[in-house]
Protein backbone atom coordinates (compact mmCIF):
# COMPACT_ATOMS: atom_id res chain seq x y z
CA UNK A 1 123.02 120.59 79.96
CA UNK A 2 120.20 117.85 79.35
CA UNK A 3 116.80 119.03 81.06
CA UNK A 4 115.01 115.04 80.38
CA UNK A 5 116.79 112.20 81.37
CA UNK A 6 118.21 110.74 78.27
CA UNK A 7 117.24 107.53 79.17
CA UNK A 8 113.40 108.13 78.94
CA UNK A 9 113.60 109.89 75.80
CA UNK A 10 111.99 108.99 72.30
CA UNK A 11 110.66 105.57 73.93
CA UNK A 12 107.01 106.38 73.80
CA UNK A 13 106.75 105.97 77.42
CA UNK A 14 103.10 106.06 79.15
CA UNK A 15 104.25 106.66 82.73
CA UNK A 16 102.42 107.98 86.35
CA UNK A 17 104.61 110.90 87.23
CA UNK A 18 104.96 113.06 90.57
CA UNK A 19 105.83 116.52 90.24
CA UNK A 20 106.90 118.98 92.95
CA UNK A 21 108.79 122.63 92.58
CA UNK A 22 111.84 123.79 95.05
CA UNK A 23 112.34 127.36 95.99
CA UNK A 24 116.27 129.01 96.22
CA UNK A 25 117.58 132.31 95.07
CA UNK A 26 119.55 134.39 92.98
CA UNK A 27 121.55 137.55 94.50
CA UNK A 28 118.52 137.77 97.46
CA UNK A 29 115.52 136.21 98.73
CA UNK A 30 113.33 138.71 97.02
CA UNK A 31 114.73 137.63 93.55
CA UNK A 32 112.97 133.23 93.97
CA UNK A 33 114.08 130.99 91.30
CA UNK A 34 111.91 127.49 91.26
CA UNK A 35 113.23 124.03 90.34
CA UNK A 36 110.52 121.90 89.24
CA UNK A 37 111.16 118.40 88.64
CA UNK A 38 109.22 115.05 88.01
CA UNK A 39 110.39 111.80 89.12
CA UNK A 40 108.64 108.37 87.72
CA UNK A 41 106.51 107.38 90.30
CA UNK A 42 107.12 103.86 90.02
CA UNK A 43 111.26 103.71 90.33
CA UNK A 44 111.60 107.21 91.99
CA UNK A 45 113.86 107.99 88.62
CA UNK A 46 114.22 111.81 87.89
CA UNK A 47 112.49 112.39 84.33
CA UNK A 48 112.86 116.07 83.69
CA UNK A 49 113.08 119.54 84.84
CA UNK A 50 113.20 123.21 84.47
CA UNK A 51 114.19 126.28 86.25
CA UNK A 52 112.04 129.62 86.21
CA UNK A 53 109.37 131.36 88.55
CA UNK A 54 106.13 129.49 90.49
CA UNK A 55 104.15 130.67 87.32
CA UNK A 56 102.05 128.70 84.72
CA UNK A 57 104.81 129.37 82.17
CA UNK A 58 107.53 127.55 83.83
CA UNK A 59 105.34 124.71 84.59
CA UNK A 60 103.80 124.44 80.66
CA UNK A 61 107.48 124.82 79.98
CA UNK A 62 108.04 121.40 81.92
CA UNK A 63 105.38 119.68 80.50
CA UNK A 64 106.74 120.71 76.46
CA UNK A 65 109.83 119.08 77.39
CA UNK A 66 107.76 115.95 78.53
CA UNK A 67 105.97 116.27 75.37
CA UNK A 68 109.32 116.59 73.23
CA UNK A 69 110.60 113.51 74.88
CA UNK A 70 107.55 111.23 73.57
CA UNK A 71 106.31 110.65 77.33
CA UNK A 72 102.67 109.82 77.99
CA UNK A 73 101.46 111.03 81.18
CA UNK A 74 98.94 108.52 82.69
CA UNK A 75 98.94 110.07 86.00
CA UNK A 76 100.20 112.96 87.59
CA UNK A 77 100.72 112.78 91.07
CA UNK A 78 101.22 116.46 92.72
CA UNK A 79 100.27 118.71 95.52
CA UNK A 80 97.50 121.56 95.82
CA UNK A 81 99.35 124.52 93.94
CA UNK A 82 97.51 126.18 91.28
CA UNK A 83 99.50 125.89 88.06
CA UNK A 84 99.10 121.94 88.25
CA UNK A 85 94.96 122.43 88.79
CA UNK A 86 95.06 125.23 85.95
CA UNK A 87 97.20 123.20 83.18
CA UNK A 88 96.60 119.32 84.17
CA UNK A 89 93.33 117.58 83.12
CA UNK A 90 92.05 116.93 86.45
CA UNK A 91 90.60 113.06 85.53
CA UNK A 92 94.30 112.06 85.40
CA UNK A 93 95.37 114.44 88.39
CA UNK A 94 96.01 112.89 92.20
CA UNK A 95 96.51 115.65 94.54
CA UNK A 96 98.51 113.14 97.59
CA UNK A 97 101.24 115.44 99.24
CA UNK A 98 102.47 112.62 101.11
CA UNK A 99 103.04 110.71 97.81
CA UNK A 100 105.95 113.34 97.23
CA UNK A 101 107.93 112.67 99.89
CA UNK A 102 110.53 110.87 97.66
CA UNK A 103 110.90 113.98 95.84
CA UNK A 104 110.86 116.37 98.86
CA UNK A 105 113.77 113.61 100.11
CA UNK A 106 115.27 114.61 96.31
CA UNK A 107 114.85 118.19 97.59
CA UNK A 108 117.11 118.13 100.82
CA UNK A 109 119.87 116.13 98.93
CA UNK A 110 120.51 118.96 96.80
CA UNK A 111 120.77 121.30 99.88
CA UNK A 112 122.99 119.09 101.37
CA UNK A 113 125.36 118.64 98.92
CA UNK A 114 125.21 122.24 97.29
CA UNK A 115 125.98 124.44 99.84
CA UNK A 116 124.11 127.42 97.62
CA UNK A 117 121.28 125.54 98.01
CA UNK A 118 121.33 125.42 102.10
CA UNK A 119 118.90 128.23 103.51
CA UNK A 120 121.02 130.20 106.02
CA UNK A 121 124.56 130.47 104.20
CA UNK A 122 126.65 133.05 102.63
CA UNK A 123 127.42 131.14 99.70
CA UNK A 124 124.70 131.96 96.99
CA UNK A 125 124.54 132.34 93.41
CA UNK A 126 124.71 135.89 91.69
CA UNK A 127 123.57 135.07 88.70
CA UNK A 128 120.70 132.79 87.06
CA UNK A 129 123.21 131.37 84.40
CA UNK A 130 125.60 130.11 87.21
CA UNK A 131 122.49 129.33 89.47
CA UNK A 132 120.89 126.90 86.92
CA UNK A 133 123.78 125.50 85.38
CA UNK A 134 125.48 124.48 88.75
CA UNK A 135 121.79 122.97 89.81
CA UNK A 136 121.50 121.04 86.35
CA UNK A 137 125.09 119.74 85.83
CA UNK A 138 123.98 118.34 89.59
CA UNK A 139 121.13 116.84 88.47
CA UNK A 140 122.57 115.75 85.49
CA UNK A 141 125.37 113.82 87.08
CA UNK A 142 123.78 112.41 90.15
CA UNK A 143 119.87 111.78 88.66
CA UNK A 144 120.40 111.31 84.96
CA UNK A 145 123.92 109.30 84.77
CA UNK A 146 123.71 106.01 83.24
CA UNK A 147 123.47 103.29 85.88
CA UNK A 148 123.78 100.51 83.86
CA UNK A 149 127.60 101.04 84.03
C-alpha cells in the first residue's frame, strides 16, 4: 500500500497543504484509530497519509513521509488541535477550519462508501491490519489512481 500519492513524489514540490485527522475504530469505540491526511490546497488532490492515534507521533510520522517524498511545505492550512501548533512552525501555519471543508467532504465519502467507516453499524474492523489496509487500498484507488488515463 502507497501512503504519498505517487504522483507528487521525488518532484521537489513547494506546495500549501491542508491537513485534517478522522476518527473510527478498531474492535470498540474505546480502542480510536486516526486517519490523517493532507490534500494540496490548490487542486484538492490527496498527498499523503497515515494511520495511528491523535498523538504527536502519528502526526511527525505524516510529515517524514512528506519529507521522504521531496515536498516543500509553504503553507499548512489546519485547524486548532495541538500536535499541528506543537510540530508546525507557526510563521507558515493558517489555523482556517472552514478552509477544510474539502477534506471534511473527503471525510464523509469514505463513510459512505465503507460501511466500517459509518458511525452506528455493526460492520467494524477487528483488527488494525485489516482496518488500515481496507482504508488505504481505498484511498489508494479512489485518491491516488492515475487520472491521466
Amino acid at each position: 500500500m502507497v501512503h504519498v500519492n505517487p504522483l507528487y513524489v521525488d518532484r521537489g514540490l513547494k506546495m500549501s497543504l491542508k491537513v485534517d485527522e478522522m476518527w473510527s475504530y478498531v474492535g470498540k469505540k474505546k480502542q480510536p484509530r486516526w486517519l490523517w491526511w493532507v490534500e494540496d490546497a490548490v487542486t484538492g488532490e490527496i498527498i499523503a497519509f497515515v494511520f495511528g492515534r491523535r498523538t504527536h507521533q502519528t502526526f511527525r510520522h505524516l510529515l517524514s513521509l512528506l519529507e521522504e517524498a521531496k515536498i516543500e511545505v509553504i503553507r499548512w492550512i489546519t485547524d486548532s488541535w495541538w500536535a499541528y501548533f506543537d510540530c508546525l512552525d507557526q510563521r507558515l501555519r493558517l489555523v482556517r477550519k472552514a478552509s477544510l471543508q474539502g477534506l471534511e467532504r473527503k471525510h464523509l465519502t469514505l463513510r459512505t462508501r465503507l460501511k466500517r467507516l459509518t458511525r452506528r453499524t455493526i460492520c467494524f474492523s477487528k483488527s488494525v491490519a485489516v482496518h488500515d489496509t481496507t482504508i488505504g487500498l481505498f484511498i489508494n484507488q479512489f485518491f491516488f489512481a492515475d487520472k491521466r488515463n
